[in-house]
Protein backbone atom coordinates (compact mmCIF):
# COMPACT_ATOMS: atom_id res chain seq x y z
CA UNK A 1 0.00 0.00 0.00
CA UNK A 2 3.36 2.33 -0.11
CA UNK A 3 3.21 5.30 -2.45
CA UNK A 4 -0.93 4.97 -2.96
CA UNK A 5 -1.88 8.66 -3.82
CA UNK A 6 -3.92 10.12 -0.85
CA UNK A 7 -7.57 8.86 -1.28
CA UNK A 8 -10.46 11.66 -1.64
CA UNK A 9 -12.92 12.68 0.86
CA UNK A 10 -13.41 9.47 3.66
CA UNK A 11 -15.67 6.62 4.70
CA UNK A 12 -18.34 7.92 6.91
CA UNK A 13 -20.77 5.24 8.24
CA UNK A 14 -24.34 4.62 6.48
CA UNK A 15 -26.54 7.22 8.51
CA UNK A 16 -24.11 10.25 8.20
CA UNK A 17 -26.09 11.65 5.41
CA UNK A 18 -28.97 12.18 7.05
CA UNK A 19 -27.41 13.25 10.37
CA UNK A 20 -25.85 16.11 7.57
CA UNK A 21 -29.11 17.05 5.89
CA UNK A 22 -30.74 17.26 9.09
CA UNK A 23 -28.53 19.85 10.24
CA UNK A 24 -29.26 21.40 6.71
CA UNK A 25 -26.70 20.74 4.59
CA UNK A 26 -26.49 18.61 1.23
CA UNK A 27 -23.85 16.02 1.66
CA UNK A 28 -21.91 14.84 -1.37
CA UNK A 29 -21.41 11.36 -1.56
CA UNK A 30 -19.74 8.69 -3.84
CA UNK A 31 -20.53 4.60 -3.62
CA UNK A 32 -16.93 3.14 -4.11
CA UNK A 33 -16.51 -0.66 -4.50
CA UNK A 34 -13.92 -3.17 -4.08
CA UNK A 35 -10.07 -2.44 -3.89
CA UNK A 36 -10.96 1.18 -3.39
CA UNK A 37 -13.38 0.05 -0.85
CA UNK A 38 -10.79 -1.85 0.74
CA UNK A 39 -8.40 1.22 0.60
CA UNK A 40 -10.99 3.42 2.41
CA UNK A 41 -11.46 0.81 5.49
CA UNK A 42 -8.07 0.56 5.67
CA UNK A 43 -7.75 4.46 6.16
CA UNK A 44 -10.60 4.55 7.90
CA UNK A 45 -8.98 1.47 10.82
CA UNK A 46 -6.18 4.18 10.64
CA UNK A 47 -8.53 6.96 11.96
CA UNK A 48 -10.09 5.05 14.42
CA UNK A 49 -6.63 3.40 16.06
CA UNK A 50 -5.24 7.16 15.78
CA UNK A 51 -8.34 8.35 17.44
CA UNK A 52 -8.53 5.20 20.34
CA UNK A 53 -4.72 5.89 20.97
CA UNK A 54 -5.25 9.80 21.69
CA UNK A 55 -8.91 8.96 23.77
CA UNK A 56 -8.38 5.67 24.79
CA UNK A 57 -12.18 5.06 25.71
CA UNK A 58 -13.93 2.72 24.60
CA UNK A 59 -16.36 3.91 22.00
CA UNK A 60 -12.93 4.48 19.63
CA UNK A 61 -12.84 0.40 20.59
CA UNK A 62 -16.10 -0.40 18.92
CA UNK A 63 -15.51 1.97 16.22
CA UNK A 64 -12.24 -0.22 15.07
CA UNK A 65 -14.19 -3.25 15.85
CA UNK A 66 -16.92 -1.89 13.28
CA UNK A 67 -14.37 -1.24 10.63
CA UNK A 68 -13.29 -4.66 11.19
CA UNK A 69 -16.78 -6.38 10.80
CA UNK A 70 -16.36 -4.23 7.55
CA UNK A 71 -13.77 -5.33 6.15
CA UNK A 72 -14.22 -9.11 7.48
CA UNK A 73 -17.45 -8.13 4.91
CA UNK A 74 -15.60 -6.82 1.77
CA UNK A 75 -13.59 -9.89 1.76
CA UNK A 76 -16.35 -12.16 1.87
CA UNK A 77 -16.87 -13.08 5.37
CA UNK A 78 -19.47 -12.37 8.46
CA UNK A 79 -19.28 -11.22 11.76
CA UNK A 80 -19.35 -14.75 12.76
CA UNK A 81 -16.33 -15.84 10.25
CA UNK A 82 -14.46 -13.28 11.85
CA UNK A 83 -15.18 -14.04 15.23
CA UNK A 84 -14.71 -17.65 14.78
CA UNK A 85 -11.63 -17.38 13.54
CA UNK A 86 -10.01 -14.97 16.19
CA UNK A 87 -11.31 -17.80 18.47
CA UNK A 88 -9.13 -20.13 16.96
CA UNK A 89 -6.69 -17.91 16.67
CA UNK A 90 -6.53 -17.35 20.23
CA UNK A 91 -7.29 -21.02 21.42
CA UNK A 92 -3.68 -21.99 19.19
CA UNK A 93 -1.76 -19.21 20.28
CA UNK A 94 -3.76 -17.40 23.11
CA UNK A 95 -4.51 -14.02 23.93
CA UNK A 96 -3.00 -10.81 25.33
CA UNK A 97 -4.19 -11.13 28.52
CA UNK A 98 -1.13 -12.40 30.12
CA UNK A 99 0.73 -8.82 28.75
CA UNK A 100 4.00 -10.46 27.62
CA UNK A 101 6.46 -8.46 25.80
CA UNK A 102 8.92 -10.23 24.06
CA UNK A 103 12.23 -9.12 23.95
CA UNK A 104 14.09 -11.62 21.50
CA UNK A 105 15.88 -15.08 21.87
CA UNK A 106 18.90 -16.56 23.49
């Protein structure tokens, strides 16, 4: 994704356009598709760790995990596929829970 020109405007979530009109404005917005849509979650997941990282509450939490259920989406899979698998992800190889850093081998 190096050296990808800067992408126009940015994902807003479905109901943002009428939040916009109600406050009486006329929102321009484009459908994008695809690898582009792909590019814009991936900007977006940006945002939203830049934005947890600077708040650290919780509501920046559930916006990443939305992005996520997103993207788990443009690639073909549900909420459940994507939960699923960071089950089994974490059943193999655990969690983070335990906080270990690691610092490199002997």
């Amino acid at each position: 994704m190096a050296n990808q020109p800067a992408l126009p405007g940015k994902l807003i979530r479905d109901r943002i356009p009428a939040v916009i009109e109600r406050h009486g404005s006329s929102p321009i917005v484009e459908v994008v598709c695809g690898e582009t849509y792909l590019r814009y979650l991936e900007a977006k997941l940006g945002e939203e760790v830049d934005e947890f990282r600077a708040s650290r509450e919780v509501v920046e939490l559930a916006d990443i995990v939305e992005v996520c259920f997103a993207a788990a989406a443009a690639l073909g899979y549900g909420v459940d596929d994507l939960l699923r698998i960071a089950h089994e992800k974490r059943e193999d190889r655990g969690g983070f829970t335990d906080r270990l850093i690691w610092l490199g081998n002997r």
